[in-house]
C-alpha atoms as a PDB file:
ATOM      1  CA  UNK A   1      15.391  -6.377  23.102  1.00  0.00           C
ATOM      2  CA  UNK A   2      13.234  -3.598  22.340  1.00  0.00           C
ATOM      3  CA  UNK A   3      11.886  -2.374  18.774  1.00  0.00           C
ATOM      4  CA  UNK A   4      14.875   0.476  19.173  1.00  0.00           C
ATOM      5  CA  UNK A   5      17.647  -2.453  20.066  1.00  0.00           C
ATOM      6  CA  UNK A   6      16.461  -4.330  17.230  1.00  0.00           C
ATOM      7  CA  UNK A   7      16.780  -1.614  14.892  1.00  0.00           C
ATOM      8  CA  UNK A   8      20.102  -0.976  15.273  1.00  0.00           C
ATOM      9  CA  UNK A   9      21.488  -4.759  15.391  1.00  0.00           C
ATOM     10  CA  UNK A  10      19.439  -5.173  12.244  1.00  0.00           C
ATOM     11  CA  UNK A  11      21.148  -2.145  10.325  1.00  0.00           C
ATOM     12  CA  UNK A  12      24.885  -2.934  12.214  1.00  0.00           C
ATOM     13  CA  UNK A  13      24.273  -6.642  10.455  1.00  0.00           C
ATOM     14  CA  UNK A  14      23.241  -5.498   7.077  1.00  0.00           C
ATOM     15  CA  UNK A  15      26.206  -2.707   6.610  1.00  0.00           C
ATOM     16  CA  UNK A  16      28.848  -4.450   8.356  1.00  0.00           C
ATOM     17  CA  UNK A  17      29.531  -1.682  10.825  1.00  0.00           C
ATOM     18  CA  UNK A  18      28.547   0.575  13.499  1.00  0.00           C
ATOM     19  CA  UNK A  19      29.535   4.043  10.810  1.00  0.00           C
ATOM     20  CA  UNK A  20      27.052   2.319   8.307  1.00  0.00           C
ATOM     21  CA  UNK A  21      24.110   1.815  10.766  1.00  0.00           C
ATOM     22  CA  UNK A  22      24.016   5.510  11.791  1.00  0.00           C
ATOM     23  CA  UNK A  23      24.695   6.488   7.896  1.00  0.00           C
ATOM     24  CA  UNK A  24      21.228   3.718   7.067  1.00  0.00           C
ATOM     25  CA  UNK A  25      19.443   4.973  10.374  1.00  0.00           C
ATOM     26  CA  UNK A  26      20.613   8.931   9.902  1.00  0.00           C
ATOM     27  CA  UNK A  27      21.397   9.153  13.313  1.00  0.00           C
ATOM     28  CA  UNK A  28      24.948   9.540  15.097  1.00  0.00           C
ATOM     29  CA  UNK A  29      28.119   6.873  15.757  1.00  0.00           C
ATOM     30  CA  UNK A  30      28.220   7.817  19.256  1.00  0.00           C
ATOM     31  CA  UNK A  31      24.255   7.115  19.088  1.00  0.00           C
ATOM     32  CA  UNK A  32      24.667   3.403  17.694  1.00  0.00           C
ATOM     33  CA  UNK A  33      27.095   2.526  20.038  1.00  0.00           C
ATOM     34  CA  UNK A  34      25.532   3.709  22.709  1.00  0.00           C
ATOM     35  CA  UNK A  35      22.224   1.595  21.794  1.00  0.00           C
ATOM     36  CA  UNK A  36      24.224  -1.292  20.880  1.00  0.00           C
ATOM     37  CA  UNK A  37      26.058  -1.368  24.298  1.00  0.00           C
ATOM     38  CA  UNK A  38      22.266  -0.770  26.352  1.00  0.00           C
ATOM     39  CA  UNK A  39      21.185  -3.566  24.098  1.00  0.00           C
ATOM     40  CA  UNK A  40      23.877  -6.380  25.029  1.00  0.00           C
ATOM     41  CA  UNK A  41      23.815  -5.275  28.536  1.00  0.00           C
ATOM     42  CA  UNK A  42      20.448  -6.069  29.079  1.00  0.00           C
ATOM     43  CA  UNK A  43      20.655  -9.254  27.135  1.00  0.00           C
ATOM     44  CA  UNK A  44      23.504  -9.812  29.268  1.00  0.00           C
ATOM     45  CA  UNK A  45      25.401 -11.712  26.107  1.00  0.00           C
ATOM     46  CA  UNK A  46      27.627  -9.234  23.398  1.00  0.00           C
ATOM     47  CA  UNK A  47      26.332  -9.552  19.983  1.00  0.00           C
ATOM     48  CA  UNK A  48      29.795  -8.520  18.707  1.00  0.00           C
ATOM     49  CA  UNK A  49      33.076  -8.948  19.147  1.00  0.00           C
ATOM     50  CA  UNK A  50      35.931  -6.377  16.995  1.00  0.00           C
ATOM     51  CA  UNK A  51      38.174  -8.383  15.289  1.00  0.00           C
ATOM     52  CA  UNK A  52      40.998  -6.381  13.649  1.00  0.00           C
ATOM     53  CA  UNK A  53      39.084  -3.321  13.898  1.00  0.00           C
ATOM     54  CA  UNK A  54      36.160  -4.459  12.693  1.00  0.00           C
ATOM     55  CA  UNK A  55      32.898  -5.598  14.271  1.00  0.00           C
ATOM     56  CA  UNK A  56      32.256  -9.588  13.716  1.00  0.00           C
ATOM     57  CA  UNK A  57      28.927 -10.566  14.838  1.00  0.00           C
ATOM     58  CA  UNK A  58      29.052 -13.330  17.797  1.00  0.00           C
ATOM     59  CA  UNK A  59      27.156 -17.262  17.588  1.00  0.00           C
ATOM     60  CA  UNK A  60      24.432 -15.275  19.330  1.00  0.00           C
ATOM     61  CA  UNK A  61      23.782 -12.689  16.919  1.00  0.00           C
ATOM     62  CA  UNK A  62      23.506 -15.056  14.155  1.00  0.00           C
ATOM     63  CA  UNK A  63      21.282 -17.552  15.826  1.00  0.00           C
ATOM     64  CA  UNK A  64      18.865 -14.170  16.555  1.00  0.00           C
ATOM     65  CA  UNK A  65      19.048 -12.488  13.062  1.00  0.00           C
ATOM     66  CA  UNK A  66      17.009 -14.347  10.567  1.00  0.00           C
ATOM     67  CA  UNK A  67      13.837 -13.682  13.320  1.00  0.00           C
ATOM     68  CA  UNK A  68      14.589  -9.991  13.662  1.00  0.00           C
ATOM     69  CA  UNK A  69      15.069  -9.666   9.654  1.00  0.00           C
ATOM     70  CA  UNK A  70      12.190 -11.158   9.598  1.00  0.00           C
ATOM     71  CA  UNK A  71      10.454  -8.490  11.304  1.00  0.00           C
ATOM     72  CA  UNK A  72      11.878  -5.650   9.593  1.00  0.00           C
ATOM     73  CA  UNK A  73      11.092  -7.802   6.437  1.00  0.00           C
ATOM     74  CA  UNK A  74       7.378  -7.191   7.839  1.00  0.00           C
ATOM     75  CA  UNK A  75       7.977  -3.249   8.105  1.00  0.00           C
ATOM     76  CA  UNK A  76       9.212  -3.187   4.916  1.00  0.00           C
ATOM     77  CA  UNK A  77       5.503  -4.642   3.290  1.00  0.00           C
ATOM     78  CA  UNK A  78       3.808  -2.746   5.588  1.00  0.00           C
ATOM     79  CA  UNK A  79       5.774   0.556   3.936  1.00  0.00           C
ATOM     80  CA  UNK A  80       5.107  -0.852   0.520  1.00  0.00           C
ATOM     81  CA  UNK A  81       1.290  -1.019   1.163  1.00  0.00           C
ATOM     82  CA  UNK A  82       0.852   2.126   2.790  1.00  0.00           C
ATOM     83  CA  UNK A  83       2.815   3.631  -0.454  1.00  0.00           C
ATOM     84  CA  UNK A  84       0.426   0.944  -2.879  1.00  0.00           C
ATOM     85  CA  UNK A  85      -2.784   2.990  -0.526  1.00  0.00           C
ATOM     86  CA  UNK A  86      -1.203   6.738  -0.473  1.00  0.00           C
ATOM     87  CA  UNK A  87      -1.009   5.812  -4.682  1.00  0.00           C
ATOM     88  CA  UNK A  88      -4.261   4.332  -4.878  1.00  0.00           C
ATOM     89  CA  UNK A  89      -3.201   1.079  -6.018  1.00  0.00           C
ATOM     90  CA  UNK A  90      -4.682  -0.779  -3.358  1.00  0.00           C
ATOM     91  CA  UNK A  91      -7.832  -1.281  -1.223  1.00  0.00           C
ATOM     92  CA  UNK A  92     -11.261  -0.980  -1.686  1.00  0.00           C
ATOM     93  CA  UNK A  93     -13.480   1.616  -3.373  1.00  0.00           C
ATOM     94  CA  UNK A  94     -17.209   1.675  -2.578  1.00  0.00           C
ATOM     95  CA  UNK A  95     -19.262   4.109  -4.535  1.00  0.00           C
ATOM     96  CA  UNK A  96     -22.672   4.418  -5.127  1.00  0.00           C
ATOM     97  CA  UNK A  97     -24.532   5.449  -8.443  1.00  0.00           C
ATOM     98  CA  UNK A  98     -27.841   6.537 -10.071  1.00  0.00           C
ATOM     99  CA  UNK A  99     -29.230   3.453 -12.187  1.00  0.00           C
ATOM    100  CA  UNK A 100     -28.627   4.840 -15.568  1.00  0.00           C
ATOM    101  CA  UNK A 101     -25.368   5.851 -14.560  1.00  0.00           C
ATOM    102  CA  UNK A 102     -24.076   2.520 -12.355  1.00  0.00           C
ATOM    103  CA  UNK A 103     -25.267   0.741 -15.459  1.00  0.00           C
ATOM    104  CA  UNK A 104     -23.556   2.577 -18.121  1.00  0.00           C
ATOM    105  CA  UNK A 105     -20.521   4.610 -18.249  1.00  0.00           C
ATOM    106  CA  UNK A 106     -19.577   4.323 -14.690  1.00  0.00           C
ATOM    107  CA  UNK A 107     -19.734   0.406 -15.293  1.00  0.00           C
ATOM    108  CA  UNK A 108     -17.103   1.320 -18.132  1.00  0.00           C
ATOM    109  CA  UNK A 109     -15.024   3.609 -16.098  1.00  0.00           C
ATOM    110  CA  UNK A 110     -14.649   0.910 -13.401  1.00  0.00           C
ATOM    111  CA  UNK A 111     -13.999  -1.737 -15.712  1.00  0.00           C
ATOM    112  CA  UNK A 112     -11.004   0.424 -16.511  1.00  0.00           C
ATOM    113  CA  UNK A 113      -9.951   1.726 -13.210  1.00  0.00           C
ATOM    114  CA  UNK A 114      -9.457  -1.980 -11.937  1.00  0.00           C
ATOM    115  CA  UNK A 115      -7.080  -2.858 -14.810  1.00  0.00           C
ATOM    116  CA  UNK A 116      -5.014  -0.107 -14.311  1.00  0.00           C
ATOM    117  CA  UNK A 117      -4.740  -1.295 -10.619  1.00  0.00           C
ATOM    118  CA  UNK A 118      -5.600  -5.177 -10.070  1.00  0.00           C
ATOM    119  CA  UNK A 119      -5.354  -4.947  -6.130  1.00  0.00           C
ATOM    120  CA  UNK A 120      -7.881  -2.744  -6.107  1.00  0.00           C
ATOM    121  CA  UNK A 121     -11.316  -3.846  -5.274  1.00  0.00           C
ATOM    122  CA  UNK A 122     -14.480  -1.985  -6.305  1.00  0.00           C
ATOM    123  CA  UNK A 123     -17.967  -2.128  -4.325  1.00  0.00           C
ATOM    124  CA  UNK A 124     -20.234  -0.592  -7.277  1.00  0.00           C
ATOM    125  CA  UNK A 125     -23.985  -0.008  -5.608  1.00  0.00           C
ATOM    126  CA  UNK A 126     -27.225   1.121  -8.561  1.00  0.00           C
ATOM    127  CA  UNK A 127     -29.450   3.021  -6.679  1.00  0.00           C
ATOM    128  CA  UNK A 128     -31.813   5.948  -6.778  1.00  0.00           C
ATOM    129  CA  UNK A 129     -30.392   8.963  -6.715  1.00  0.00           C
ATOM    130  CA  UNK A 130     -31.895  10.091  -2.840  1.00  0.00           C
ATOM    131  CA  UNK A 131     -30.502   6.419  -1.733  1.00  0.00           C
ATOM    132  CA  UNK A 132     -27.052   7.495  -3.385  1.00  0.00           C
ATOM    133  CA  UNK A 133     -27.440  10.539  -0.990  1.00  0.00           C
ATOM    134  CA  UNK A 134     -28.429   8.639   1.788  1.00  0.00           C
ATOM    135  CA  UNK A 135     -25.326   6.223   1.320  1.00  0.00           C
ATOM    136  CA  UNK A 136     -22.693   9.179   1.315  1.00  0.00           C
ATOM    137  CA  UNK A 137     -24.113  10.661   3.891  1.00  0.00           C
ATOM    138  CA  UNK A 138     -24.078   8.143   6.731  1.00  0.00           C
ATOM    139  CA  UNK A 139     -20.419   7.118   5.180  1.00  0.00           C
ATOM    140  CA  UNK A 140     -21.319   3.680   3.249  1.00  0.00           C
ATOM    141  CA  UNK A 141     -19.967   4.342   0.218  1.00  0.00           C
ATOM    142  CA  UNK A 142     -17.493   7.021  -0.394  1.00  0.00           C
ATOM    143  CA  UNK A 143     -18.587   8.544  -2.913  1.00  0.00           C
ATOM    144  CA  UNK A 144     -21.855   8.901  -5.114  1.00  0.00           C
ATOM    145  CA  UNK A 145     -22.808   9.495  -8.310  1.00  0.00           C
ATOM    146  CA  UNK A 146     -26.232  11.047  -8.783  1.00  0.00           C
ATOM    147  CA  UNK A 147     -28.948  13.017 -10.506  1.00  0.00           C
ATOM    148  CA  UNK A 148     -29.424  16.810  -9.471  1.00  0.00           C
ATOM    149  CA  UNK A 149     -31.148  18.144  -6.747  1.00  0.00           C
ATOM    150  CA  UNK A 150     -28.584  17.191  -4.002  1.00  0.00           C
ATOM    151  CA  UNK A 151     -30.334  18.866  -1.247  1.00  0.00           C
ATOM    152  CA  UNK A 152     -27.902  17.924   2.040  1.00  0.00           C
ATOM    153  CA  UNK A 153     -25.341  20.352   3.703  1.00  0.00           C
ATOM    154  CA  UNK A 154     -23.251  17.094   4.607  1.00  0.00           C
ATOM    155  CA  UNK A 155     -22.053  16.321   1.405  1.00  0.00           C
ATOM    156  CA  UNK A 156     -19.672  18.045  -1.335  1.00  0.00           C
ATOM    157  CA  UNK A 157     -21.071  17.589  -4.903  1.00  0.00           C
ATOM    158  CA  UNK A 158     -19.737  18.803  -8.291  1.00  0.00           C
ATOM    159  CA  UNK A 159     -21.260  18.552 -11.945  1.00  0.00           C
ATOM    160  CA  UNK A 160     -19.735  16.161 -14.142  1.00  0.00           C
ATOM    161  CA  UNK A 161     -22.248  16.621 -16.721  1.00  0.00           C
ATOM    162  CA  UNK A 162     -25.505  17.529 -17.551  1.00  0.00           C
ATOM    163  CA  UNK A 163     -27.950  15.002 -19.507  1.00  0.00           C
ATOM    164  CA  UNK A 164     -31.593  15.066 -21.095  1.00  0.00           C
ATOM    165  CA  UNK A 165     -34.322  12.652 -21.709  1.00  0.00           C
ATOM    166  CA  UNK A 166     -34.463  10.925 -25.158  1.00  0.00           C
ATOM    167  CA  UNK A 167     -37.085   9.623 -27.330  1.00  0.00           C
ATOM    168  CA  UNK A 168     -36.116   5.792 -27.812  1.00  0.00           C
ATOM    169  CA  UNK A 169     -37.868   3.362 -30.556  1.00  0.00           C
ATOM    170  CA  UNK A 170     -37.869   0.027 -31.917  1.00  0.00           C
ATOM    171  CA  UNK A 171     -36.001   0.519 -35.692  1.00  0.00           C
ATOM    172  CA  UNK A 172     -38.850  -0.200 -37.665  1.00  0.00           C
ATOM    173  CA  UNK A 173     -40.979   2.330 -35.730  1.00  0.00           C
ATOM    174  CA  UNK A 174     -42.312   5.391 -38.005  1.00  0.00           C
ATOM    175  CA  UNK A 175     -40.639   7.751 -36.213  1.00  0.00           C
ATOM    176  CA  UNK A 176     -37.451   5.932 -36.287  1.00  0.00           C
ATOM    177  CA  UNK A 177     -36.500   6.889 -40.163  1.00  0.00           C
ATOM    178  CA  UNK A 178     -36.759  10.645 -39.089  1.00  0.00           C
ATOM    179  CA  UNK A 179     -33.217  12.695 -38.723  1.00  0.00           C
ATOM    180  CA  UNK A 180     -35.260  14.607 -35.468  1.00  0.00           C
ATOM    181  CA  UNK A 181     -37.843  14.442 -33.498  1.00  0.00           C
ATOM    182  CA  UNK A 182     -39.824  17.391 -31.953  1.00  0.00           C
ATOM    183  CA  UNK A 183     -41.983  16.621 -28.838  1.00  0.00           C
ATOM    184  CA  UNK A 184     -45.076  17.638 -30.898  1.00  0.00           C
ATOM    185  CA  UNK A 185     -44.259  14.241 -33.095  1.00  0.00           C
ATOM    186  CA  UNK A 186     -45.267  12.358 -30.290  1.00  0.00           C
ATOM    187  CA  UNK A 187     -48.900  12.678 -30.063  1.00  0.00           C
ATOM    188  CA  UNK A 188     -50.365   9.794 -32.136  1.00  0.00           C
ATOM    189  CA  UNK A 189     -48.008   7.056 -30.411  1.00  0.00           C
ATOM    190  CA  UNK A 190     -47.624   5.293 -27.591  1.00  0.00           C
ATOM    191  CA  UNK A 191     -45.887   6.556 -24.950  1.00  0.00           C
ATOM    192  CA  UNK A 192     -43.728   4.427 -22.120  1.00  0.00           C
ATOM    193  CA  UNK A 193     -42.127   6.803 -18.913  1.00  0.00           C
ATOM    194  CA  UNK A 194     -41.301   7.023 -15.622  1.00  0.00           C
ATOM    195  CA  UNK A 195     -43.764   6.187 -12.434  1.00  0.00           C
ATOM    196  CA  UNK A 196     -45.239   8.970 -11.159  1.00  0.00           C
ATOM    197  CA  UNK A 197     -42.503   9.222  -8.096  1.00  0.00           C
ATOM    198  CA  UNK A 198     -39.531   8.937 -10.049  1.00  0.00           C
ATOM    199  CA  UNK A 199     -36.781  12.086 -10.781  1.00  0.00           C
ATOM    200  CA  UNK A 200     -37.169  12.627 -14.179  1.00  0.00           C
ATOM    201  CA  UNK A 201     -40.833  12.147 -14.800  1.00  0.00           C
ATOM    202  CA  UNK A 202     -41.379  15.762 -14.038  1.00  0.00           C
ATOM    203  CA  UNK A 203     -38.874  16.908 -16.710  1.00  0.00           C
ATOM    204  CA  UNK A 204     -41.135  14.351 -19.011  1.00  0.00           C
ATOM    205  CA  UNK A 205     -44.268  15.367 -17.601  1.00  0.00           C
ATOM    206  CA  UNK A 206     -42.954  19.488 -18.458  1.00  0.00           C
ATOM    207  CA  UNK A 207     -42.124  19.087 -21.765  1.00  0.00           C
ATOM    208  CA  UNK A 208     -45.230  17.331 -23.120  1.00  0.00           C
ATOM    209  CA  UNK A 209     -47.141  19.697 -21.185  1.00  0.00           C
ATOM    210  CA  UNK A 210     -44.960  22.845 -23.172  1.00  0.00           C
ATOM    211  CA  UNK A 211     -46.025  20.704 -26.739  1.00  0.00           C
ATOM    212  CA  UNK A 212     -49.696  20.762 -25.511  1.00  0.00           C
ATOM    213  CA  UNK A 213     -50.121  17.211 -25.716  1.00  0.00           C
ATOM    214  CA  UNK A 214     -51.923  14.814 -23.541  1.00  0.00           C
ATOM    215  CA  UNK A 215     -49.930  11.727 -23.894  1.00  0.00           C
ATOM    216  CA  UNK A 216     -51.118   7.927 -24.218  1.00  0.00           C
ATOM    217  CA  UNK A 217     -48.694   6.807 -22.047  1.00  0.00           C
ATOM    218  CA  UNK A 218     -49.155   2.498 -21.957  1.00  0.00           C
ATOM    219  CA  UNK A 219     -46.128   1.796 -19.409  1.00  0.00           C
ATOM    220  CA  UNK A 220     -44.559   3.533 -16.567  1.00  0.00           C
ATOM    221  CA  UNK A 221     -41.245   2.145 -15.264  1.00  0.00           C
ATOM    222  CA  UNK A 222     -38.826   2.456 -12.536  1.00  0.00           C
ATOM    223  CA  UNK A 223     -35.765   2.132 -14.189  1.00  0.00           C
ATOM    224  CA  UNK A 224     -34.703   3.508 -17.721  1.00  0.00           C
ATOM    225  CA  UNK A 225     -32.993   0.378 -19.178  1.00  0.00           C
ATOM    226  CA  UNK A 226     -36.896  -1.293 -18.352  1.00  0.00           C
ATOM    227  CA  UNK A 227     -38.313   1.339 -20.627  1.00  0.00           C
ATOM    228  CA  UNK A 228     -35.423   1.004 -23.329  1.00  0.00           C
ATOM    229  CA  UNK A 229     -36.271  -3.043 -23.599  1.00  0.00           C
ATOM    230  CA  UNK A 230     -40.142  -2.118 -23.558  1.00  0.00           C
ATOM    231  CA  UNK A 231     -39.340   0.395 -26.616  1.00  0.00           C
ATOM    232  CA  UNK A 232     -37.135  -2.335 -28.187  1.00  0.00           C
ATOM    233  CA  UNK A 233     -39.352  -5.011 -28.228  1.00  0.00           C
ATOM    234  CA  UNK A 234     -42.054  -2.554 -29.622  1.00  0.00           C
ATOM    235  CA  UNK A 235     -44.495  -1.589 -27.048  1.00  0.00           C
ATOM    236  CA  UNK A 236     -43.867   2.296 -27.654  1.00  0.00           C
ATOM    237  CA  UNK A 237     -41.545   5.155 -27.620  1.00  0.00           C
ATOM    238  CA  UNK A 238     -39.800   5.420 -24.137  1.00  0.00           C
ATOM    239  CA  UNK A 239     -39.154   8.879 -22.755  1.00  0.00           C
ATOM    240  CA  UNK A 240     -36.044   7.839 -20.551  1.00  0.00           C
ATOM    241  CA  UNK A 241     -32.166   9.369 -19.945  1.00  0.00           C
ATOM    242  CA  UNK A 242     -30.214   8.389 -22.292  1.00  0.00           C
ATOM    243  CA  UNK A 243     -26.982   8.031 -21.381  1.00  0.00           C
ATOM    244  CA  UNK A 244     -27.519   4.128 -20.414  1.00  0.00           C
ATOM    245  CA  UNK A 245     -28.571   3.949 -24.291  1.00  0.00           C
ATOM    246  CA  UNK A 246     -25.273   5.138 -25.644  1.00  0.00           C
ATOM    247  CA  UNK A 247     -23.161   3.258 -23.369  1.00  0.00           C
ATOM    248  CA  UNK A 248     -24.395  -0.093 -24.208  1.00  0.00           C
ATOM    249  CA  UNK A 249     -24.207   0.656 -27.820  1.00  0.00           C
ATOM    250  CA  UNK A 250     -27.932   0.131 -28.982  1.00  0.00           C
ATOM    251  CA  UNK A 251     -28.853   1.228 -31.757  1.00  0.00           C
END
């Protein structure tokens, strides 16, 4: 029997009838029949026999359909996961993001995507933003989340939002009771920021520069949750992106 034979006898056997088959199969009478006699002639055995007009399935065809309904039992999950795939409800998800950004609201916006869909599995890389880069673009991940500029022809970006750099304190730090601070405010305190090499300690570097101040910067760090815990703890003001603060609720 081939995958065309077994077709047939499968729908024949689950509507009773050779009319029902082509009406399951959308095909023509003449086209069953004509499949259904190929198919016992080279099995050399009928699968059928017409009793009072209608088709009775022999010894043989019994013995033979549990197996092949248990094939077509197979296409039928492999339809249902190709639909659970097509509707995103299954499979795996690898995406790569900026550390700020892995850490904080993406980490939130994942949390939620895989209870809306518990097949789903999520590969979540924190990374720099050129490594994000370099992940899409040699097909790792399948998407990446990063900080502007995107310099590559090989990838399609878009702008989800655009962020600053904040000012972050211990609470019972002086400037901590003000409603806003101006850059200028700065200048007598400590100062924690970026290394030299990362993104945004240009944007830093700019804006003190703009205020005229030479800052007394005590710490650099890599990573902007490092300078949020420095600031916490009291070692100075950090000059990170502050998205990562709002998202895990700091005060």
């Amino acid at each position: 029997m081939n995958l065309r034979h077994m077709e047939v006898f499968h729908a024949i056997m689950r509507t009773g009838s050779v009319t029902g088959a082509a009406r399951a199969l959308n095909v023509t009478q003449p086209a069953v029949s004509a499949v259904l006699k190929h198919c016992e002639s080279q099995l050399k055995m009928k699968l059928f026999a017409r009793v009072s007009g209608r088709l009775q399935p022999t010894a043989e065809a019994r013995a033979i359909f549990p197996e092949i309904a248990a094939i077509f039992g197979r296409v039928e999950a492999v339809n249902a996961l190709t639909q659970d795939l097509v509707g995103g409800r299954l499979g795996t998800l690898s995406v790569a993001a900026a550390f700020p950004i892995a850490n904080g609201y993406l980490a939130k916006a994942v949390a939620t995507f895989i209870a809306e869909r518990p097949n789903v599995r999520v590969a979540l890389q924190s990374l720099t933003s050129p490594q994000v880069l370099d992940r899409v673009v040699h097909r790792e991940v399948e998407l990446g989340i990063a900080y502007e500029p995107v310099v590559s022809s090989e990838v399609e970006t878009r702008v989800l939002m655009r962020a600053g750099i904040a000012c972050v304190m211990a609470a019972d730090h002086p400037l901590a009771r003000r409603k806003e601070v101006a850059v200028r405010d700065l200048e007598p305190y400590s100062i924690i920021t970026y290394l030299p090499q990362a993104l945004f300690r240009l944007y830093v570097d700019r804006a003190l520069s703009a205020a005229g101040i030479v800052p007394n910067i005590i710490a650099q760090v890599s990573l902007s949750l490092t300078g949020i815990m420095l600031a916490r703890h009291g070692a100075g003001v950090a000059l990170v992106e502050p998205l990562l603060v709002a998202s895990m609720g700091l005060p």
